[in-house]
C-alpha atoms as a PDB file:
ATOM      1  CA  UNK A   1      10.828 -12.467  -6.842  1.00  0.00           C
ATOM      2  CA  UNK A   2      10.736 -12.369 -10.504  1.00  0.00           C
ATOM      3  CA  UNK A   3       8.795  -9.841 -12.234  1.00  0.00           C
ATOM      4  CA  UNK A   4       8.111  -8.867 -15.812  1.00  0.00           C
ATOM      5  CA  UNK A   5       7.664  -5.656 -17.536  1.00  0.00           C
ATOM      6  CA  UNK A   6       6.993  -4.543 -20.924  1.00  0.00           C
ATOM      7  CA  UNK A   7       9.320  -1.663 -21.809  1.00  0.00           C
ATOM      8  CA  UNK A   8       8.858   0.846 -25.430  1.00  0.00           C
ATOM      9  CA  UNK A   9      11.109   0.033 -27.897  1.00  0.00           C
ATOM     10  CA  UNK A  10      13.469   2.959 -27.415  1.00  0.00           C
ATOM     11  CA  UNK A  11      13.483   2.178 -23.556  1.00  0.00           C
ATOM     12  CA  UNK A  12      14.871  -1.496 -24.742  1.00  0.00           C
ATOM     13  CA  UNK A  13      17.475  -0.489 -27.079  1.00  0.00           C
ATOM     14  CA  UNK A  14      19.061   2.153 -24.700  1.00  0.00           C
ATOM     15  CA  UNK A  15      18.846  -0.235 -21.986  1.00  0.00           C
ATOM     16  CA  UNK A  16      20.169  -3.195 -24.152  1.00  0.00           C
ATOM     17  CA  UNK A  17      22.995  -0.552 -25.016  1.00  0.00           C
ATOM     18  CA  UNK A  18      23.919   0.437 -21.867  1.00  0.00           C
ATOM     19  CA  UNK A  19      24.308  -2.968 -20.755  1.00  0.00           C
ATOM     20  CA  UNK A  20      26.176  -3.904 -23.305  1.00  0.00           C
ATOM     21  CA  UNK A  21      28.424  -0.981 -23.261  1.00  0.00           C
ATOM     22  CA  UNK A  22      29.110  -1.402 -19.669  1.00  0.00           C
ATOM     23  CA  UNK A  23      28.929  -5.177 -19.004  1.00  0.00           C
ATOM     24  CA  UNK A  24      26.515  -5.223 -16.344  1.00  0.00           C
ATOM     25  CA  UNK A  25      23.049  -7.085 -16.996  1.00  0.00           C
ATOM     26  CA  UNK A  26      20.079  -5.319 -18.343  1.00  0.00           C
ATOM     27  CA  UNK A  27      18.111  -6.363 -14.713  1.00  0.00           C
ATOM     28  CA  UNK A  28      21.294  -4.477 -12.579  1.00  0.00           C
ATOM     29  CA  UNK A  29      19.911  -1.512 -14.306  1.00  0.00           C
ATOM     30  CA  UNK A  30      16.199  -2.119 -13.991  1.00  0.00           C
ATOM     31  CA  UNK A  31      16.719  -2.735  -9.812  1.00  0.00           C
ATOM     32  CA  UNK A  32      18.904   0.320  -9.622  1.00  0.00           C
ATOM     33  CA  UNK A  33      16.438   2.593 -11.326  1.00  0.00           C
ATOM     34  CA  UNK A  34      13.509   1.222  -9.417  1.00  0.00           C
ATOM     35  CA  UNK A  35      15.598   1.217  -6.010  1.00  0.00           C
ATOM     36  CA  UNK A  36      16.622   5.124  -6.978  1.00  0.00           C
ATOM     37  CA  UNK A  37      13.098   5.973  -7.069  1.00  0.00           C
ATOM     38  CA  UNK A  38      10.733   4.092  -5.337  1.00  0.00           C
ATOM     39  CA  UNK A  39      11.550   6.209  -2.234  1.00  0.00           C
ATOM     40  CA  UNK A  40      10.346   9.198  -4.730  1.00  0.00           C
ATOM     41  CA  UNK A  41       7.173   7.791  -6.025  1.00  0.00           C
ATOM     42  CA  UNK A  42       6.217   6.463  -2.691  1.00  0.00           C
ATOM     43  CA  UNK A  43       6.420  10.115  -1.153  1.00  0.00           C
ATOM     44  CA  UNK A  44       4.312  11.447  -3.492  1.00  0.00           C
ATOM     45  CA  UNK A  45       1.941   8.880  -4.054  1.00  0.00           C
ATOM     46  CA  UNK A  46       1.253   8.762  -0.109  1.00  0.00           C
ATOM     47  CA  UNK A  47       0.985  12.400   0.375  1.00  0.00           C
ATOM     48  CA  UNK A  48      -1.607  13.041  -2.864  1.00  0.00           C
ATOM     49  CA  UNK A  49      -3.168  10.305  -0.070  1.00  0.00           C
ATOM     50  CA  UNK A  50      -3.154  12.108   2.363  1.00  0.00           C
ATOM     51  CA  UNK A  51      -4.303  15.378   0.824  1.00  0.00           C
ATOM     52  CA  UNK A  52      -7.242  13.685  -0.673  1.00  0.00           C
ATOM     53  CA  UNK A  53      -7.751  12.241   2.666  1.00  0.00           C
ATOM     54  CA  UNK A  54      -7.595  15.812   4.285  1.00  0.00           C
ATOM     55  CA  UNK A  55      -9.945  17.220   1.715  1.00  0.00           C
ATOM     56  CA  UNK A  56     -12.449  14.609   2.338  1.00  0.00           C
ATOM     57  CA  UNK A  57     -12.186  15.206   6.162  1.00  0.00           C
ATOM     58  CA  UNK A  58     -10.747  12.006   7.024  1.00  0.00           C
ATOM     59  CA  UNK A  59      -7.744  13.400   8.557  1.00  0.00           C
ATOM     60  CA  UNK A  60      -6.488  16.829   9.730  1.00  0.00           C
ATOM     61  CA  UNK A  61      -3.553  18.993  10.005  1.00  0.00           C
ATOM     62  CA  UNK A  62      -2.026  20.071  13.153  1.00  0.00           C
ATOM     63  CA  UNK A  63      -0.060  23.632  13.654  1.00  0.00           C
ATOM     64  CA  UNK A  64       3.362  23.756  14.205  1.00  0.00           C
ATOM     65  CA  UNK A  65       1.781  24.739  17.962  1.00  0.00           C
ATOM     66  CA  UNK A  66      -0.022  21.712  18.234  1.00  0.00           C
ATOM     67  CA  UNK A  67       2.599  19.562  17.508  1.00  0.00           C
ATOM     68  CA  UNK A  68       4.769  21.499  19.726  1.00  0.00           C
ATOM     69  CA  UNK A  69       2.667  21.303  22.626  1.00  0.00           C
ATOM     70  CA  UNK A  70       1.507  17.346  22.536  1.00  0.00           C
ATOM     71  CA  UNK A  71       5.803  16.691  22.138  1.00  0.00           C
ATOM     72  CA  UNK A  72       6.283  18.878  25.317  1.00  0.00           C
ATOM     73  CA  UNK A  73       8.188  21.320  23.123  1.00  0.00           C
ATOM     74  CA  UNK A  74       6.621  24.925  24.109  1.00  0.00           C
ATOM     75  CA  UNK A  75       8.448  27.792  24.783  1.00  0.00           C
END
């Protein structure tokens, strides 16, 4: 799926460089930097969810106990 983005200047030339440099495309670079890191921003964007969900009281914490108990886990 074809996307565009609008990179800063600097971003460009140091892209444009490394691709040249290396002889790999300027898009092998884009995918491998979002492929590093959307694992990253997905974590944290889904748990600042999830705390603003807890701090709204649309979803709780369990203990360590709790979780221990429903898995069948207890001592």
């Amino acid at each position: 799926m074809p996307i565009s983005i609008r990179l800063p200047e600097e971003i460009e030339q140091r892209l444009t460089a490394l691709a040249e440099q290396t002889g790999r495309t300027k898009t092998f670079y884009i995918r491998e930097a979002v492929l590093e890191y959307l694992e990253d921003l997905e974590d944290i964007y889904l748990a600042e969810k999830r705390l603003a969900d807890i701090k709204a009281g649309k979803s709780r914490t369990y203990t360590l106990e709790e979780v221990e108990k429903r898995l069948g886990l207890e001592d």
